[in-house]
C-alpha atoms as a PDB file:
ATOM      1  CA  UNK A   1      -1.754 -15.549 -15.487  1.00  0.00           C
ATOM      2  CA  UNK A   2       0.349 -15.336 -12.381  1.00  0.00           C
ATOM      3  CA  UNK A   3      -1.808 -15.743  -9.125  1.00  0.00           C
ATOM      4  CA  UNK A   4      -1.308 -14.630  -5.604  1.00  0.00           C
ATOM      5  CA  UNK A   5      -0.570 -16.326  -2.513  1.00  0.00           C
ATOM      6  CA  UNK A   6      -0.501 -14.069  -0.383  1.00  0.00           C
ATOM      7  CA  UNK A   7      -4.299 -13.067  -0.452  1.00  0.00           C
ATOM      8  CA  UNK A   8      -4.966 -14.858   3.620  1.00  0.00           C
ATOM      9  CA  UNK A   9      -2.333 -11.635   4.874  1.00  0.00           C
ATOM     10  CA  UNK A  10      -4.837  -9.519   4.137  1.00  0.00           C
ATOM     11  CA  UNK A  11      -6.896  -7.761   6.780  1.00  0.00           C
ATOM     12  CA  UNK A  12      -9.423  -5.104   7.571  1.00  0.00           C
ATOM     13  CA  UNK A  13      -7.273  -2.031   8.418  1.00  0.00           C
ATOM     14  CA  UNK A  14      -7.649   1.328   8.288  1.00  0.00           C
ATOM     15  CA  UNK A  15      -4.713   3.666   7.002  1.00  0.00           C
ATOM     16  CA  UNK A  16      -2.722   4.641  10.267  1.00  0.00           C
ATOM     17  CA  UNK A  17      -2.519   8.657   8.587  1.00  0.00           C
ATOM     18  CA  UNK A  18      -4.302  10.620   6.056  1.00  0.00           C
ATOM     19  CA  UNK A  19      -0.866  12.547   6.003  1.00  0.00           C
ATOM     20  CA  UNK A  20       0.850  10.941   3.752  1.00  0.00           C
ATOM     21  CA  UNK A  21       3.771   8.286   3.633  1.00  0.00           C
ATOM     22  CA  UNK A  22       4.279   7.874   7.201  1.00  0.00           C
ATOM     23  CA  UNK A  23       8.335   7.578   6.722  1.00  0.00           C
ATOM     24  CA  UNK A  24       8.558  10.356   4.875  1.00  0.00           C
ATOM     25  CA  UNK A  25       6.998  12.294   7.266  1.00  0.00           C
ATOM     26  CA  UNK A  26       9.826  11.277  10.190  1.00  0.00           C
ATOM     27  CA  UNK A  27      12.552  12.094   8.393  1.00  0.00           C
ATOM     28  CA  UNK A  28      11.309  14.852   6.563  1.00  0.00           C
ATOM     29  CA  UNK A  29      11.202  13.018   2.891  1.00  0.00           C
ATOM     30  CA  UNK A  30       9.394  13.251  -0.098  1.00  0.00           C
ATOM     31  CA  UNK A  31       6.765  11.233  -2.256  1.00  0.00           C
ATOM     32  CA  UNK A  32       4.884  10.716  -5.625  1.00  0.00           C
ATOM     33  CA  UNK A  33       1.756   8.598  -4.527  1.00  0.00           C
ATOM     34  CA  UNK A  34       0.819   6.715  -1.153  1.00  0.00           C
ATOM     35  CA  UNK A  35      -0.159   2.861  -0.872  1.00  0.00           C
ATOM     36  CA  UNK A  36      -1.374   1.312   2.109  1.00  0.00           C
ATOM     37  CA  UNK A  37      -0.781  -2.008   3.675  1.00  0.00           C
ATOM     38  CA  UNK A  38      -3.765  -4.287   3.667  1.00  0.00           C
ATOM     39  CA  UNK A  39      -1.859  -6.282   6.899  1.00  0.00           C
ATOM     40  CA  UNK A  40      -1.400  -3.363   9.255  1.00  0.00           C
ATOM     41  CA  UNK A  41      -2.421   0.387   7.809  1.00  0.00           C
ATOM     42  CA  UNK A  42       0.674   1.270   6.833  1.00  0.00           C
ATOM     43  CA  UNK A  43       1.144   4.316   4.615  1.00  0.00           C
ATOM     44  CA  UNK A  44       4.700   3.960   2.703  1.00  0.00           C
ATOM     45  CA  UNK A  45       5.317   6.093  -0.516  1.00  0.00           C
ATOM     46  CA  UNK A  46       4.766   4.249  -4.125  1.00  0.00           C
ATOM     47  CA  UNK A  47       8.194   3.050  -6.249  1.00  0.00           C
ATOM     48  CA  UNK A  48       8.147   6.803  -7.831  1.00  0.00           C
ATOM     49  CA  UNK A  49       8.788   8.197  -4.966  1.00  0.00           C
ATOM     50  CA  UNK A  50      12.673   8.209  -3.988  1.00  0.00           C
ATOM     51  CA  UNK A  51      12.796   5.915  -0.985  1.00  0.00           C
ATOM     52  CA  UNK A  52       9.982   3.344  -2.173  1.00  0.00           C
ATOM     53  CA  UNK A  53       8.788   3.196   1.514  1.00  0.00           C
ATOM     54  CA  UNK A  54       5.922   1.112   0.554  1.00  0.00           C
ATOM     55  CA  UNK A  55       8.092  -1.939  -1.245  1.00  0.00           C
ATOM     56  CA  UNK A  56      10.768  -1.785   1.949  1.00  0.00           C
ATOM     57  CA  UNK A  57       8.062  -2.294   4.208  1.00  0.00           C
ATOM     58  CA  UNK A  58       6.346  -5.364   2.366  1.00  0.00           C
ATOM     59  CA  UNK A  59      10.060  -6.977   2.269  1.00  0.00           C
ATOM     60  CA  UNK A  60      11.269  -5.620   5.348  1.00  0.00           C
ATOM     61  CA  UNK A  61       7.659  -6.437   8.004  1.00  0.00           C
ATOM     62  CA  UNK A  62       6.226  -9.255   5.673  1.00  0.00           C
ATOM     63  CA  UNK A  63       3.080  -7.747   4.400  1.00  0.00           C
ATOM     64  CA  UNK A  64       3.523  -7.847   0.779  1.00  0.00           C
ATOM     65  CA  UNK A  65       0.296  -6.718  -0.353  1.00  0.00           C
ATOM     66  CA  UNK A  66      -0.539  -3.037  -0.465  1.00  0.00           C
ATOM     67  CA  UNK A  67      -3.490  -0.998  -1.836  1.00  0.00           C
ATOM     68  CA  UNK A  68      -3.614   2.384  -3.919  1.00  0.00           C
ATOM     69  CA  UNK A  69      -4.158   5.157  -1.274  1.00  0.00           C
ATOM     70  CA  UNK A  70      -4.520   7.780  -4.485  1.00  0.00           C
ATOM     71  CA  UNK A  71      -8.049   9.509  -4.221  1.00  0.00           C
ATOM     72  CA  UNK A  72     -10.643   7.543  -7.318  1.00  0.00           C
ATOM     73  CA  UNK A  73      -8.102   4.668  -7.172  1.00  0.00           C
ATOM     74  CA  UNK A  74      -9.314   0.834  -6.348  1.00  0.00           C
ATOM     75  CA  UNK A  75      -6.711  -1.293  -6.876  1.00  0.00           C
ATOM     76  CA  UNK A  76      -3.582  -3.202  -4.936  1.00  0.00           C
ATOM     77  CA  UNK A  77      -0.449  -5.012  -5.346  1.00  0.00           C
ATOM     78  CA  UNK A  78       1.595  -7.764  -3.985  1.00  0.00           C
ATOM     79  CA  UNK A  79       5.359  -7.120  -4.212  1.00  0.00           C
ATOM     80  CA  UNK A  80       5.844 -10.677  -3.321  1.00  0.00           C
ATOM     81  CA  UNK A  81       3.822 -12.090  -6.451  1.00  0.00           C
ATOM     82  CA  UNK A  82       3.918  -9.172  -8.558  1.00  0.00           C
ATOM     83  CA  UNK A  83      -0.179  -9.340  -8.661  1.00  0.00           C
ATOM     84  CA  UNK A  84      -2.157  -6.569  -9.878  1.00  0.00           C
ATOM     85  CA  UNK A  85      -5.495  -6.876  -8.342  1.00  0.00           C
ATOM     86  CA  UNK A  86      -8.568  -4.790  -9.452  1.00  0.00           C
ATOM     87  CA  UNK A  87     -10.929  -3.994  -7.421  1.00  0.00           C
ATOM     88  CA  UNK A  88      -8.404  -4.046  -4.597  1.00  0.00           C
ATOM     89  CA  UNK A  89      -9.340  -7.290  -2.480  1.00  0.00           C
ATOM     90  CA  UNK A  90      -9.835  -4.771   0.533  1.00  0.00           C
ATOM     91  CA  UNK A  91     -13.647  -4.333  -0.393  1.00  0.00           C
ATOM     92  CA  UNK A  92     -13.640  -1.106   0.689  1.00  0.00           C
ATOM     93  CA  UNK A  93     -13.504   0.263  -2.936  1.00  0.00           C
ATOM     94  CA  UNK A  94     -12.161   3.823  -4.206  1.00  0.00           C
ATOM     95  CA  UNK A  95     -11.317   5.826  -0.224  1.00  0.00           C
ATOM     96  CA  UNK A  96     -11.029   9.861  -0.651  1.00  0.00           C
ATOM     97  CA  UNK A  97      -8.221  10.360   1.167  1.00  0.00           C
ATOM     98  CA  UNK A  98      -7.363  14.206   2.764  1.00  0.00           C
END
């Protein structure tokens, strides 16, 4: 089993929109699901979604690990590691999202 390393980057942060993937919505894109960064709130689109806003802004800012922003969902991932963790380590368990 394949552990993390990246689990000290992550922080308490609230999403930065309940709007959806916050790229997407400046240059009028589109997505599948949402995650959010558990460094800074970010809200990127999932790897469905055609510009994988989510996994560009782990590799691009640094903050590889990102939680499940889906409504019912508690889990997260680190793009760095390629660690599934569930519960998310957020603590902040299943959010209903608008």
């Amino acid at each position: 089993m394949s552990a993390c390393t990246h689990i000290s980057f992550v922080q308490n942060v609230e999403p930065h929109t309940d709007l959806g993937c916050e790229d997407c919505l400046a240059t009028g894109g589109r997505w599948v699901h949402l995650r959010t960064c558990l460094t800074c709130g970010h809200v990127g689109c999932c790897d469905s979604s055609p510009n994988r806003h989510a996994f560009h802004h782990a590799a691009g800012d640094g903050h590889p690990i990102a939680e499940s922003f889906e409504p019912g969902e508690d889990w997260a991932w680190c793009f760095a590691d390629q660690v599934l963790f569930e519960p998310s380590p957020s603590g902040k368990g299943a959010r209903a999202h608008v």
